[in-house]
N, C-alpha and C. Protein backbone atom coordinates (compact mmCIF):
# COMPACT_ATOMS: atom_id res chain seq x y z
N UNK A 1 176.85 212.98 48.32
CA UNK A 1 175.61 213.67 48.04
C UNK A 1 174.81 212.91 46.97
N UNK A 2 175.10 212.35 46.22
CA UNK A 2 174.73 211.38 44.63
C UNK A 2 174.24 210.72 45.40
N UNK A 3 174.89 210.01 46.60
CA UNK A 3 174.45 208.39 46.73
C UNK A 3 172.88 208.88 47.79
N UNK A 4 173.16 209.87 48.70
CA UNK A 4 172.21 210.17 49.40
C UNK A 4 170.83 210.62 48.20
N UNK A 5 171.16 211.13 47.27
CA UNK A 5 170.03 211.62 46.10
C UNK A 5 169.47 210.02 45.66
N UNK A 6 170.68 208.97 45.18
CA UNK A 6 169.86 207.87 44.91
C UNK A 6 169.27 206.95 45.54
N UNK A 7 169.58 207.26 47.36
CA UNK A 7 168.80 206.39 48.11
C UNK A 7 167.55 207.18 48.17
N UNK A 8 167.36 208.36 47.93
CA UNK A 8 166.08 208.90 48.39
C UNK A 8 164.98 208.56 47.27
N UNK A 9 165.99 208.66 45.85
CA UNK A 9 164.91 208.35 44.91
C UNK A 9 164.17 206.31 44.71
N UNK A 10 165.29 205.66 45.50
CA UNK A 10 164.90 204.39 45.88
C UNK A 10 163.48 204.62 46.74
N UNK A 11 163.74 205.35 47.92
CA UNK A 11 163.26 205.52 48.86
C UNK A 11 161.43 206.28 48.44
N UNK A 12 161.66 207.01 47.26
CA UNK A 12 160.43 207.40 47.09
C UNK A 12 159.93 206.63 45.93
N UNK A 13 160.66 205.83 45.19
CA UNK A 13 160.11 204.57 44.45
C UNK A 13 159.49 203.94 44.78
N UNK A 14 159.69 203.35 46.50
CA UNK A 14 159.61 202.14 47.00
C UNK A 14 158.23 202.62 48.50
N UNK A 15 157.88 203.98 47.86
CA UNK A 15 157.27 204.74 49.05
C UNK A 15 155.56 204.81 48.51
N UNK A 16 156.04 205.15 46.65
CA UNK A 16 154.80 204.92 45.74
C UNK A 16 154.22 203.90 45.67
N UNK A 17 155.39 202.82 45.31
CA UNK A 17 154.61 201.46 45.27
C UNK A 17 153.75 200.83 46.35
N UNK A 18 154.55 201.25 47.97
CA UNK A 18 153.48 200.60 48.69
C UNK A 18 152.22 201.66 48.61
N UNK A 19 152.05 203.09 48.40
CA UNK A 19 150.95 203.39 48.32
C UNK A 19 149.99 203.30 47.02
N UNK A 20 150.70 202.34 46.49
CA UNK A 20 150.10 201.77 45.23
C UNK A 20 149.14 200.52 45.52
N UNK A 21 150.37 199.80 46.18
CA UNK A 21 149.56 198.49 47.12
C UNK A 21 148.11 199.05 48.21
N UNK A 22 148.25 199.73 48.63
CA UNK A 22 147.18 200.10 49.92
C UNK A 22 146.04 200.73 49.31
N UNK A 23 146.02 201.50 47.83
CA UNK A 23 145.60 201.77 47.41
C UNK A 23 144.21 200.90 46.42
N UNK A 24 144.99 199.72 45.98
CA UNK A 24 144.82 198.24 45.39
C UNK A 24 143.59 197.60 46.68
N UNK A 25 144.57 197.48 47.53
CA UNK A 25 143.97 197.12 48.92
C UNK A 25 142.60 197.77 49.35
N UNK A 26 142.77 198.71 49.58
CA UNK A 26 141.55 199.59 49.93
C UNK A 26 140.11 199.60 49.01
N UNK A 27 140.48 199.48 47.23
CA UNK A 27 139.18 198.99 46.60
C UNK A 27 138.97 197.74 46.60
N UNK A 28 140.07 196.59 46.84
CA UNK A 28 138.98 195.19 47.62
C UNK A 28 138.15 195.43 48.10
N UNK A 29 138.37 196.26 49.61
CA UNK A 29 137.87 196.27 50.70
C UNK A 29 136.45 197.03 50.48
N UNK A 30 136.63 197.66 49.14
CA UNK A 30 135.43 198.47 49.13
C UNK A 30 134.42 197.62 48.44
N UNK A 31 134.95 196.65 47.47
CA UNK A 31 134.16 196.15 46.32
C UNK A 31 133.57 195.01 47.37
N UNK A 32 134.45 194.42 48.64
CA UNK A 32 133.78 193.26 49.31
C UNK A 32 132.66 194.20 50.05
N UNK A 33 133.37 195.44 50.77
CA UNK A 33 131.99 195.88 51.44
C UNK A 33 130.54 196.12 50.70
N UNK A 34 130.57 196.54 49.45
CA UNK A 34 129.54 196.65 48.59
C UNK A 34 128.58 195.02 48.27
N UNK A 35 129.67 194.32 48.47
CA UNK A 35 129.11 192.92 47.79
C UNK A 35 128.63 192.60 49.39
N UNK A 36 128.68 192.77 50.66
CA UNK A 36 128.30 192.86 52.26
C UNK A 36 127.25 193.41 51.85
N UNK A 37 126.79 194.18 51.61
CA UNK A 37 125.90 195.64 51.88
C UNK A 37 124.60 195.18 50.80
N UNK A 38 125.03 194.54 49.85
CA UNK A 38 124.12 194.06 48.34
C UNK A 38 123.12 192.81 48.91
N UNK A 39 121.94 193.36 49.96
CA UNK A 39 121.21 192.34 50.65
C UNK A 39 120.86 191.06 49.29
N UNK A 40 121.13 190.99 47.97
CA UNK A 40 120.35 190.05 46.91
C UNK A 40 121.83 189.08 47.07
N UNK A 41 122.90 189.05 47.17
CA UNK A 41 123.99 188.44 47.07
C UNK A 41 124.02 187.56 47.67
N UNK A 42 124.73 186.51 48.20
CA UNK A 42 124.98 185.51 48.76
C UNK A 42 125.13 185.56 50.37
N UNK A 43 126.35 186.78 50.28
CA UNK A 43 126.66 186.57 51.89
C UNK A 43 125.54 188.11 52.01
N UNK A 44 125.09 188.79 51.39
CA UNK A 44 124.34 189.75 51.53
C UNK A 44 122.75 188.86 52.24
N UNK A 45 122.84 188.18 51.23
CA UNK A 45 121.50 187.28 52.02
C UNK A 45 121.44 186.43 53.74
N UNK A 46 122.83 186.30 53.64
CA UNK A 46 123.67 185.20 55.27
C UNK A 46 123.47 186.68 56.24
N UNK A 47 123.65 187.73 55.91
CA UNK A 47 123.84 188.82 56.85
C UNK A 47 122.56 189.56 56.94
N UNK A 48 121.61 189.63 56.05
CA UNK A 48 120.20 190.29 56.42
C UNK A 48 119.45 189.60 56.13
N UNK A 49 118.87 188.52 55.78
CA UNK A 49 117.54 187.65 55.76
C UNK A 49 117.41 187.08 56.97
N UNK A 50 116.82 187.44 57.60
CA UNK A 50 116.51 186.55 59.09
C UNK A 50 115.67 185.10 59.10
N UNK A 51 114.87 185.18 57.65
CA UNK A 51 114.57 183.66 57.13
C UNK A 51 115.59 182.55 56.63
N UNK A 52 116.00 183.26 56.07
CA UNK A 52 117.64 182.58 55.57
C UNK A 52 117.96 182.22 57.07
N UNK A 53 118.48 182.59 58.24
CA UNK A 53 119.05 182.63 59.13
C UNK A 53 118.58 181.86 59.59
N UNK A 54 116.86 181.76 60.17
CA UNK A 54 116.68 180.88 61.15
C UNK A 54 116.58 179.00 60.19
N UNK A 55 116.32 179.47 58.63
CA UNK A 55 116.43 177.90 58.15
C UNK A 55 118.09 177.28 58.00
N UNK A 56 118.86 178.36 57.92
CA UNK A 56 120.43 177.52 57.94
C UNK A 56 120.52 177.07 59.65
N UNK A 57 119.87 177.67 60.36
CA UNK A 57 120.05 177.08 62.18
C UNK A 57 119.48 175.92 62.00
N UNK A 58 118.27 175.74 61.15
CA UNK A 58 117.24 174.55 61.62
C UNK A 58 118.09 173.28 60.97
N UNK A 59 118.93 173.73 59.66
CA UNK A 59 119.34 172.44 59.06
C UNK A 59 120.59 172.18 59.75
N UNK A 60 121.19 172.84 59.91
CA UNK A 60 122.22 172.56 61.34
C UNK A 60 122.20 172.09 62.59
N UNK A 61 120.64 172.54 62.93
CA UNK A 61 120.79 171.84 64.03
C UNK A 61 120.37 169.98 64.04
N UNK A 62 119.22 170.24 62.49
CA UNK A 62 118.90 168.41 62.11
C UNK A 62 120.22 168.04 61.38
N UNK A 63 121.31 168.17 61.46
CA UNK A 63 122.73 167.38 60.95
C UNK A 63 123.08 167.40 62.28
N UNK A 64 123.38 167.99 63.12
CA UNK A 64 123.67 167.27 64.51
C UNK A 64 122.72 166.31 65.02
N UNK A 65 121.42 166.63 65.34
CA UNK A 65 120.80 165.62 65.67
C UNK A 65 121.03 164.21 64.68
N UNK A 66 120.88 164.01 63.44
CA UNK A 66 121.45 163.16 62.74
C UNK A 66 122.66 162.65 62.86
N UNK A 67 123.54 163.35 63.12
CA UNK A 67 124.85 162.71 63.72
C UNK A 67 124.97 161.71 64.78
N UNK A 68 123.99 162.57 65.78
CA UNK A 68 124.01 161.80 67.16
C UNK A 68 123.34 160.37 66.84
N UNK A 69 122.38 160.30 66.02
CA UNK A 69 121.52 158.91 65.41
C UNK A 69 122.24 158.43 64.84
N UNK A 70 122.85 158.69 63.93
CA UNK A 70 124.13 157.72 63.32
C UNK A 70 125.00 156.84 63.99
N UNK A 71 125.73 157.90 65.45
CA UNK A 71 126.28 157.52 66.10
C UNK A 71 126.01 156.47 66.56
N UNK A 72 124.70 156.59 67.48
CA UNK A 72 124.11 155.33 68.23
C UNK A 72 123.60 154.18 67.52
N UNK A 73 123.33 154.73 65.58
CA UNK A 73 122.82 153.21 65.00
C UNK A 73 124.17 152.47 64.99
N UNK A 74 125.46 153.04 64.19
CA UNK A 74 126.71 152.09 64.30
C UNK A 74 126.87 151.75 65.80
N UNK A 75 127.06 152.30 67.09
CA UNK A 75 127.07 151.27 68.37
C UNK A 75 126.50 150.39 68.18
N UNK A 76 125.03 150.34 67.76
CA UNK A 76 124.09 149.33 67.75
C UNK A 76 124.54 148.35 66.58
N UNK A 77 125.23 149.00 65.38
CA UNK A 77 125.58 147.63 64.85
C UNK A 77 126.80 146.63 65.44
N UNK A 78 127.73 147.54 65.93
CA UNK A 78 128.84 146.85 66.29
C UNK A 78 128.52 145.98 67.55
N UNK A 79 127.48 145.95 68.09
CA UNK A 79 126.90 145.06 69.22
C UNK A 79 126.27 144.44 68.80
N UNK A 80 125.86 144.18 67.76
CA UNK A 80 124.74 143.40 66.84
C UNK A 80 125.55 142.01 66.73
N UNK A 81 124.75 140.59 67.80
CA UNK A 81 125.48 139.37 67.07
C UNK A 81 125.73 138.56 65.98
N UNK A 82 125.10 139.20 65.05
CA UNK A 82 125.39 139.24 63.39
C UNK A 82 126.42 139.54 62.81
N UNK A 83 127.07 140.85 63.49
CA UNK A 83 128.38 141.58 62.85
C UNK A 83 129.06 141.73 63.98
N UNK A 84 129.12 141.11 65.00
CA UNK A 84 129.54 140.92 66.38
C UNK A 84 131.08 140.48 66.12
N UNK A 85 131.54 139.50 65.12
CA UNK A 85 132.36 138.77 64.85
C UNK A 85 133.39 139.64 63.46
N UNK A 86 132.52 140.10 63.12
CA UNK A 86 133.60 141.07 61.55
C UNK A 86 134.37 141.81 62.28
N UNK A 87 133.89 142.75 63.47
CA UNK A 87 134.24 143.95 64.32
C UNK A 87 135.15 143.24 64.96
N UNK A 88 135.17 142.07 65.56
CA UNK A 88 136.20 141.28 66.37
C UNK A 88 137.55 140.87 65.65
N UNK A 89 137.40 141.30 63.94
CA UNK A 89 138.38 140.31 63.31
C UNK A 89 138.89 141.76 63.27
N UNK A 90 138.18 142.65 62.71
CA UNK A 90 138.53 143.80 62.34
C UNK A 90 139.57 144.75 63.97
N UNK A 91 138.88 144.94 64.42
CA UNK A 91 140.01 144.99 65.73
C UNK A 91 141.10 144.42 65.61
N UNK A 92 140.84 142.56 65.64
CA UNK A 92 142.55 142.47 65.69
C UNK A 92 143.92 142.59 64.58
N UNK A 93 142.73 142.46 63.55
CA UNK A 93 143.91 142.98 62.22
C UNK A 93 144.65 144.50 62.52
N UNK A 94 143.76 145.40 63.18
CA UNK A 94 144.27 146.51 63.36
C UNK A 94 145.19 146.26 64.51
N UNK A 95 145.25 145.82 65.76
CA UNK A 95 146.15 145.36 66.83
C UNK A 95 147.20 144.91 66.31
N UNK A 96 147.20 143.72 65.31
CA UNK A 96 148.31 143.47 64.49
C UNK A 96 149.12 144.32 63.35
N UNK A 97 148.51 145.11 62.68
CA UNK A 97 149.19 146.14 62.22
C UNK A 97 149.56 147.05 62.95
N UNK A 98 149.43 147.48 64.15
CA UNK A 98 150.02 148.43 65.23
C UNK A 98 151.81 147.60 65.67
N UNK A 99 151.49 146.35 66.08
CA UNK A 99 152.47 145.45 65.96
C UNK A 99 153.59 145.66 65.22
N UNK A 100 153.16 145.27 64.21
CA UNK A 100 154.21 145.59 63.11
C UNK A 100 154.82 146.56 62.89
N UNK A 101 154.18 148.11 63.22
CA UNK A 101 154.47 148.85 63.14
C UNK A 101 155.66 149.63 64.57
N UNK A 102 155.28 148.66 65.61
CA UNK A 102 156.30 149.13 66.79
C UNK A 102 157.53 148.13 66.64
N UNK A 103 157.65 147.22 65.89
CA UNK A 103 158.99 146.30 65.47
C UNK A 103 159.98 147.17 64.95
């Protein structure tokens, strides 16, 4: 009977604490929803400014387009008969360190 009394009082020790935890838990959840809901805030501004919105699309979409230009200026250098020959050395040093590395 003792031992059944001290598992229960384990049992309601260990019953508080997690509703201690969920409790903990639950005002995160409230303090993030408030800081959601606070249109002047950061992500308050990402979630209701529709100006905000359409200028983070526009600069996103000019870093892709920029990407794609990047892309095609390095093709264009590595075909360039100027640097035609660095890219050629550079390749095979790497071929040769692959080498070495399957020995």
């Amino acid at each position: 009977m003792q031992a059944s009394v001290r598992q229960l009082k384990k049992l309601t020790i260990t019953a508080a604490e997690a509703t201690d935890n969920l409790k903990a838990a639950s005002n995160n959840v409230n303090v993030a929803t408030s800081k959601l809901d606070n249109k002047n805030s950061p992500l308050g501004v990402l979630l209701y400014d529709e100006a905000s919105a359409a200028h983070i699309k526009a600069t996103l979409k000019n870093l892709e387009t920029g990407s794609e230009k990047l892309d095609e200026d390095l093709q264009a250098v590595q075909d360039n008969f100027l640097l035609r020959r660095y890219f050629k050395k550079k390749k095979k040093a790497e071929a040769e360190a692959v080498e070495k590395t399957d020995k």
